[in-house]
N, C-alpha and C. Protein backbone atom coordinates (compact mmCIF):
# COMPACT_ATOMS: atom_id res chain seq x y z
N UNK A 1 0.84 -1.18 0.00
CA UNK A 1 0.00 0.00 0.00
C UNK A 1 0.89 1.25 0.00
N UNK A 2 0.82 2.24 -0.46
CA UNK A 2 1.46 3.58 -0.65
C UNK A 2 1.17 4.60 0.42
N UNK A 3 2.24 5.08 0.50
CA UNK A 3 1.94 5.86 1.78
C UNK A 3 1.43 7.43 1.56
N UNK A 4 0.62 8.20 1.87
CA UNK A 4 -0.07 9.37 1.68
C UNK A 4 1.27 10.06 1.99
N UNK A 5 1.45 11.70 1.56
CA UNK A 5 1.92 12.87 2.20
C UNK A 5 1.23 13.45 2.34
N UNK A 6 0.63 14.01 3.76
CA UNK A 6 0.22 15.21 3.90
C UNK A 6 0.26 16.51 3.91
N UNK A 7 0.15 17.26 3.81
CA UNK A 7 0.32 19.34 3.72
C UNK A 7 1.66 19.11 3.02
N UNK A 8 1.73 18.92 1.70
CA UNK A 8 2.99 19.48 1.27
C UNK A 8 2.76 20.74 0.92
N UNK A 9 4.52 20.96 0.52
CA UNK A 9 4.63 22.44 -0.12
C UNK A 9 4.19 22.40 -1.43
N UNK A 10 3.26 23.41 -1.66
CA UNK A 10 3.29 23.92 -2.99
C UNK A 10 4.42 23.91 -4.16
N UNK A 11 5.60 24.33 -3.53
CA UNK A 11 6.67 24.28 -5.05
C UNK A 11 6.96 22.68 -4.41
N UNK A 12 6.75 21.65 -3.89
CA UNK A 12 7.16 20.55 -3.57
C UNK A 12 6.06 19.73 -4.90
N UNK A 13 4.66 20.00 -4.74
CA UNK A 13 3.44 19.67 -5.83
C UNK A 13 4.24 20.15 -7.33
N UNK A 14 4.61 21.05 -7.48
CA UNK A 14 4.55 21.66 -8.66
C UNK A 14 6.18 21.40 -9.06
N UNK A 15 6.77 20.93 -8.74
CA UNK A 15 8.10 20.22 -8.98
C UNK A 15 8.00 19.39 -9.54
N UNK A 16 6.73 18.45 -8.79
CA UNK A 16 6.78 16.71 -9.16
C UNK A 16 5.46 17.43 -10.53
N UNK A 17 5.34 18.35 -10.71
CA UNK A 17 3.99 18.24 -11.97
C UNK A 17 5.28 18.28 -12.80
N UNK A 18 6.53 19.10 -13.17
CA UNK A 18 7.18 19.58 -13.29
C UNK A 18 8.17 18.76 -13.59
N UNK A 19 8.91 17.62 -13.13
CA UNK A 19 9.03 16.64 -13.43
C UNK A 19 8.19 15.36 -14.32
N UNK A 20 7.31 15.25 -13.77
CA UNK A 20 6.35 14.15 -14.54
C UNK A 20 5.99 14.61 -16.35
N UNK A 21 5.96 16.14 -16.11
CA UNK A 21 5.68 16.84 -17.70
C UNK A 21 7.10 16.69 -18.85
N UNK A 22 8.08 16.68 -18.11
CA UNK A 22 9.03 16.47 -18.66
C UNK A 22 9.12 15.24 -19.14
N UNK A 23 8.26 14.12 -18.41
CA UNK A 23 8.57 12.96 -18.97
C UNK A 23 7.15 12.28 -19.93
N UNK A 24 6.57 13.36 -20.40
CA UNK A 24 6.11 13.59 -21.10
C UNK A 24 4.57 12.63 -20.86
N UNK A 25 4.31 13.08 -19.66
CA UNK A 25 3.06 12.26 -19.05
C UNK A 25 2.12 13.63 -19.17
N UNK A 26 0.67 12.91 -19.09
CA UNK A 26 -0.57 13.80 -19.67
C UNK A 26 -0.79 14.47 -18.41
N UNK A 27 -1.15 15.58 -18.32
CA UNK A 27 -2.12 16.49 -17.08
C UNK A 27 -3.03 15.38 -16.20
N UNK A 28 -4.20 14.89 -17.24
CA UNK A 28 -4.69 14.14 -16.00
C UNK A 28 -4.63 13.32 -15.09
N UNK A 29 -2.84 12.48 -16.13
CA UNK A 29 -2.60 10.97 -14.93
C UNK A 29 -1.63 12.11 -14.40
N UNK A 30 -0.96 13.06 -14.26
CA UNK A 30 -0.27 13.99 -13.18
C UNK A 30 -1.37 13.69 -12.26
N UNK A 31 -2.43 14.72 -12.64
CA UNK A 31 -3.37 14.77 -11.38
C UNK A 31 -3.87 13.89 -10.70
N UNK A 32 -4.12 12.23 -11.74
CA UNK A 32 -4.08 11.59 -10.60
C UNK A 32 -3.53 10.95 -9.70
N UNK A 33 -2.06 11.26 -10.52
CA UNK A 33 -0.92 10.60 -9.62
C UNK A 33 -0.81 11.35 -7.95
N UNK A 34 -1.08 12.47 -8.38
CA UNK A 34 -0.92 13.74 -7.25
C UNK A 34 -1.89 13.72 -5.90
N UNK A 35 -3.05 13.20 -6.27
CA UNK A 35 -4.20 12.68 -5.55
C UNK A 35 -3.83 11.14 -5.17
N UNK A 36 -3.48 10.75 -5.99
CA UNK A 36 -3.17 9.37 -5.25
C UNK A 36 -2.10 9.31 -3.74
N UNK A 37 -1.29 10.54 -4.01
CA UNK A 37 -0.03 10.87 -2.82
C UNK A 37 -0.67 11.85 -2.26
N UNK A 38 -1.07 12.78 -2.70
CA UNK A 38 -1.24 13.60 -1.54
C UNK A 38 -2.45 14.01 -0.78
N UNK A 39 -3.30 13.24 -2.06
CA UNK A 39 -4.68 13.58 -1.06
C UNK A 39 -6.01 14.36 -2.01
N UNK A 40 -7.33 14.39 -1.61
CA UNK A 40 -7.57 14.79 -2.94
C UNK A 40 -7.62 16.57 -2.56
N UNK A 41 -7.20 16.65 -1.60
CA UNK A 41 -7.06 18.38 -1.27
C UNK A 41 -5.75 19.00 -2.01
N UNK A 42 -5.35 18.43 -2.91
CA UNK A 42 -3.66 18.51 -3.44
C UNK A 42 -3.86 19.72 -3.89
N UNK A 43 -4.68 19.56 -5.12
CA UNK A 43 -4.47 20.75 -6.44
C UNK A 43 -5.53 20.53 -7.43
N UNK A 44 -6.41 21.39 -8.19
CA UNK A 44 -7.28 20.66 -8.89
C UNK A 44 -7.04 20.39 -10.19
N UNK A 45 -7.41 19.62 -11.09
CA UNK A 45 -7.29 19.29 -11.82
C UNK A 45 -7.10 20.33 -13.38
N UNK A 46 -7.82 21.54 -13.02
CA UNK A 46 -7.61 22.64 -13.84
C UNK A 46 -5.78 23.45 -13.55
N UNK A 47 -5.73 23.36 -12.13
CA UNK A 47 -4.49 24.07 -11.60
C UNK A 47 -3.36 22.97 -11.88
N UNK A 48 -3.38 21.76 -12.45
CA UNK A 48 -2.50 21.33 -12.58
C UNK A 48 -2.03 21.57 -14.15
N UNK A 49 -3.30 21.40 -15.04
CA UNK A 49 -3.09 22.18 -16.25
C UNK A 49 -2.63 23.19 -16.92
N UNK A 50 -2.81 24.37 -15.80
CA UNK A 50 -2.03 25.37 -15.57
C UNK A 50 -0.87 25.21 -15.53
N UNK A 51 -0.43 24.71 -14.59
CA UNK A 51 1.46 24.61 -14.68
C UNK A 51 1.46 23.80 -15.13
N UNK A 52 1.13 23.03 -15.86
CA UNK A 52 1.74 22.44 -17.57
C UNK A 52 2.01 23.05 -18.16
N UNK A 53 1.11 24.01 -18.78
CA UNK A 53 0.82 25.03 -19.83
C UNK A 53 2.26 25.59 -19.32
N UNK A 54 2.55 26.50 -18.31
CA UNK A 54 3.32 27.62 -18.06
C UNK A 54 4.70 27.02 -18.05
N UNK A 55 5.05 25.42 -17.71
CA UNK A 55 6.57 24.88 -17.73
C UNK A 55 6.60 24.58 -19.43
N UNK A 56 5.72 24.14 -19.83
CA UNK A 56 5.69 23.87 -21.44
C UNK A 56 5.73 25.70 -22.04
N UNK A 57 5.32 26.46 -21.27
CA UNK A 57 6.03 27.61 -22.08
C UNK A 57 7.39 28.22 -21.41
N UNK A 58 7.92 27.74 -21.03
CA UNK A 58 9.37 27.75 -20.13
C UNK A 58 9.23 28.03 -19.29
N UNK A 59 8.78 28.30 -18.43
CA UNK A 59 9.14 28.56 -16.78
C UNK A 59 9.86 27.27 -16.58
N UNK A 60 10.25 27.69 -15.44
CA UNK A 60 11.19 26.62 -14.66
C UNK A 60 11.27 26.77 -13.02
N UNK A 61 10.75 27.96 -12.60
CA UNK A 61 10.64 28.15 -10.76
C UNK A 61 9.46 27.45 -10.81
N UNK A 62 9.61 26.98 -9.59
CA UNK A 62 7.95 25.91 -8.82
C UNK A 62 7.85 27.26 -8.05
N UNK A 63 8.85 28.13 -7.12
CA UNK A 63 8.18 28.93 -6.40
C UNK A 63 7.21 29.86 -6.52
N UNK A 64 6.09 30.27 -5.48
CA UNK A 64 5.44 31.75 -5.98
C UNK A 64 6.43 32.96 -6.36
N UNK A 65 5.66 33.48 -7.09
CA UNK A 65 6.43 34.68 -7.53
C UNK A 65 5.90 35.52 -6.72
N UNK A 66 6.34 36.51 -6.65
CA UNK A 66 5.76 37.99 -5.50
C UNK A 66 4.93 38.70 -6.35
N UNK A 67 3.90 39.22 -5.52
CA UNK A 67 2.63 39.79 -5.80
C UNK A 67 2.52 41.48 -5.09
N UNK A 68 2.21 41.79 -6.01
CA UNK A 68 1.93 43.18 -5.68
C UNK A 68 0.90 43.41 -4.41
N UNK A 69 -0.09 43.04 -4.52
CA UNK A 69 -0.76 43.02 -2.95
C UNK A 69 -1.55 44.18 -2.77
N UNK A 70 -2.09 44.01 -1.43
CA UNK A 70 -2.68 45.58 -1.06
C UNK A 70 -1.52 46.03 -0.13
N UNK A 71 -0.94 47.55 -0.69
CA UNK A 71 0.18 47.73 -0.03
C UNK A 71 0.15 47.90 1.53
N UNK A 72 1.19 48.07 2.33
CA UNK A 72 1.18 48.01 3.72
C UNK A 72 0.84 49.51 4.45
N UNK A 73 0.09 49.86 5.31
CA UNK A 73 0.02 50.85 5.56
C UNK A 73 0.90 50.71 6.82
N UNK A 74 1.97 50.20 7.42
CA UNK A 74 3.10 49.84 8.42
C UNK A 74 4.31 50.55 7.42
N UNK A 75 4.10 51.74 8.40
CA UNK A 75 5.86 52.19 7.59
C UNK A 75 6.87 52.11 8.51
N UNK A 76 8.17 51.82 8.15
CA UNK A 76 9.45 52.12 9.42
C UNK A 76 9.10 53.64 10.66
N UNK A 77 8.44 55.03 9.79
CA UNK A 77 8.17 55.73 10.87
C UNK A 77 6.81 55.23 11.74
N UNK A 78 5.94 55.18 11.31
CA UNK A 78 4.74 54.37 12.16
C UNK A 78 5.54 53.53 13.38
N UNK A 79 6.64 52.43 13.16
CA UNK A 79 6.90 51.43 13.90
C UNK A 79 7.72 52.51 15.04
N UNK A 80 8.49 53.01 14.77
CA UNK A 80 9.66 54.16 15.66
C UNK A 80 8.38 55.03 16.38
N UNK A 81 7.84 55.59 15.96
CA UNK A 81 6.80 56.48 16.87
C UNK A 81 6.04 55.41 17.91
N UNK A 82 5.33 54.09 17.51
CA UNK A 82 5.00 53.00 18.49
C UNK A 82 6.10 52.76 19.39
N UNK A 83 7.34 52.44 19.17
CA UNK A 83 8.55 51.80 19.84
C UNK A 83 8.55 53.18 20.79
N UNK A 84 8.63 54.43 20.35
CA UNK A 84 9.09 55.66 21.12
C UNK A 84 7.94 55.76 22.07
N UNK A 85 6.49 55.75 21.75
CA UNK A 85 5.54 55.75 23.02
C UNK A 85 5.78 54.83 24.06
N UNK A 86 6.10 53.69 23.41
CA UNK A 86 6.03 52.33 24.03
C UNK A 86 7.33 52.01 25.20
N UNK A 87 8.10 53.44 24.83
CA UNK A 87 9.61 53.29 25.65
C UNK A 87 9.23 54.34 26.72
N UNK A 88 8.70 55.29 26.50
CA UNK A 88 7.99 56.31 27.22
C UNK A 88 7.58 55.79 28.55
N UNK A 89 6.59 54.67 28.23
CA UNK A 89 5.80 54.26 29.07
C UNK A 89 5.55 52.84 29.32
N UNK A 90 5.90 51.77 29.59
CA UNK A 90 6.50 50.59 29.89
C UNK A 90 4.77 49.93 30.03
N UNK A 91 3.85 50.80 30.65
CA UNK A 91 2.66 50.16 30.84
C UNK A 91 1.82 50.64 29.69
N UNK A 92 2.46 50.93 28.55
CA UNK A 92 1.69 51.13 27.36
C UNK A 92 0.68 50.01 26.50
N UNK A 93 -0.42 50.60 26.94
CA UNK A 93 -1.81 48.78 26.95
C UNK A 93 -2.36 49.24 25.26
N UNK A 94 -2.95 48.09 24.69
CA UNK A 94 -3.61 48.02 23.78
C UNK A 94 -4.26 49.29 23.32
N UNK A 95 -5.23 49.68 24.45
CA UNK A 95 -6.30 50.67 24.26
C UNK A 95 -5.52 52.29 24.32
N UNK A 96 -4.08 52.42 24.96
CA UNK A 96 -3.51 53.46 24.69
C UNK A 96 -2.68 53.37 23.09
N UNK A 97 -2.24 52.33 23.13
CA UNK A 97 -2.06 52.33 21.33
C UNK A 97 -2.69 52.69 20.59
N UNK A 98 -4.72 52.34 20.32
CA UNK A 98 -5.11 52.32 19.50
C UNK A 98 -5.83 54.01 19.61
N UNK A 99 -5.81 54.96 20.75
CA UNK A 99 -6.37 56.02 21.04
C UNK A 99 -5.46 56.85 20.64
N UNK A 100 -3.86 56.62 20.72
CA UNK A 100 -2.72 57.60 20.01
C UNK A 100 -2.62 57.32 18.73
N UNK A 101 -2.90 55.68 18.14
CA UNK A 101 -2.94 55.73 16.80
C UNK A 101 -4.25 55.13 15.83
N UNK A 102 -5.41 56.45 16.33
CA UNK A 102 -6.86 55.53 16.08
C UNK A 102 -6.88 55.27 14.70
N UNK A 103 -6.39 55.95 13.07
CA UNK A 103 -6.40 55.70 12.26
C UNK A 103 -5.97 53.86 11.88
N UNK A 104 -5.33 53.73 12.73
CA UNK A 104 -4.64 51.87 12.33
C UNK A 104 -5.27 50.96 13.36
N UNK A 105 -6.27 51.35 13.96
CA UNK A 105 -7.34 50.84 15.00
C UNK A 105 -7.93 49.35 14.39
N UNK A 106 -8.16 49.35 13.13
CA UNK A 106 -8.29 48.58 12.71
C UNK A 106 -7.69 47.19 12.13
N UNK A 107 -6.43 48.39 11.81
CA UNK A 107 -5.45 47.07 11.08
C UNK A 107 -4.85 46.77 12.67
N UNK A 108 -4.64 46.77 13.53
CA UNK A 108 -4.32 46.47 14.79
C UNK A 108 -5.28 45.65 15.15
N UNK A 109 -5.58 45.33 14.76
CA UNK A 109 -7.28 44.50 15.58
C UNK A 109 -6.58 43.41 14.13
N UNK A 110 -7.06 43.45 13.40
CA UNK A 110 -6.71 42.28 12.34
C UNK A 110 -5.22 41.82 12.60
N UNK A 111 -4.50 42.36 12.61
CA UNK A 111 -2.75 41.82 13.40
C UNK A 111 -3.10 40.67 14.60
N UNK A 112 -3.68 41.70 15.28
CA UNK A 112 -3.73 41.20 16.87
C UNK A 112 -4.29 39.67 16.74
N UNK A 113 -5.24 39.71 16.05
CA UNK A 113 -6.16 38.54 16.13
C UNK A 113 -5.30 37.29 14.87
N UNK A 114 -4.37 37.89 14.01
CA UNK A 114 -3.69 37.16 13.50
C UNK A 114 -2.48 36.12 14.24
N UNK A 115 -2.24 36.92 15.53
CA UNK A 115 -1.04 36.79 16.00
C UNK A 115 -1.61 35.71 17.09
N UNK A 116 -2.88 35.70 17.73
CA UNK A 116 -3.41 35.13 18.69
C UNK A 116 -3.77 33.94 18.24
């Protein structure tokens, strides 16, 4: 019997698509080779087609590429003005953070709860 991998990495999936294409195997027995190891939460069957397509037009990184994003509203001065209150006053609590910096009240709440 074959043994499952669980939670692989992404460029770990797209290596072995990546390999297997090279050896000139079809998209769908990839995919079902891929499901057979990793599970059927792997990758779907369209997304494996995808990076066919994109190594058959040369790529060659499995990694993500970097994404533009929604930019950060955390700048180096933002962090120095926190660090400088925060040195000020040693008992500097949540609710005095978010009252000196109510504009990021929010993204502080989404951090916070990221971090917890």
């Amino acid at each position: 019997m074959l043994k499952t991998i669980a939670d692989p990495a992404d460029c770990e999936v797209r290596s072995v698509i990546r390999f297997l294409n090279a050896k000139k195997v079809k998209p769908a027995e990839i995919h079902r080779q891929l499901v057979k190891i990793y599970g059927e939460n792997v990758m779907t069957d369209g997304m494996v087609r995808k990076w066919v397509r994109q190594f058959n037009d040369g790529r060659t990184n499995v990694h993500d590429e970097a994404r533009s994003g929604r930019p950060s509203v955390v700048s180096d001065g933002l962090v120095a003005k926190m660090n400088e209150k925060i040195r000020e006053n040693r008992r500097f609590t949540i609710r005095m953070l978010f009252d000196e910096f109510h504009k990021f009240q929010k993204l502080f709440c989404v951090r916070l709860s990221q971090i917890a």
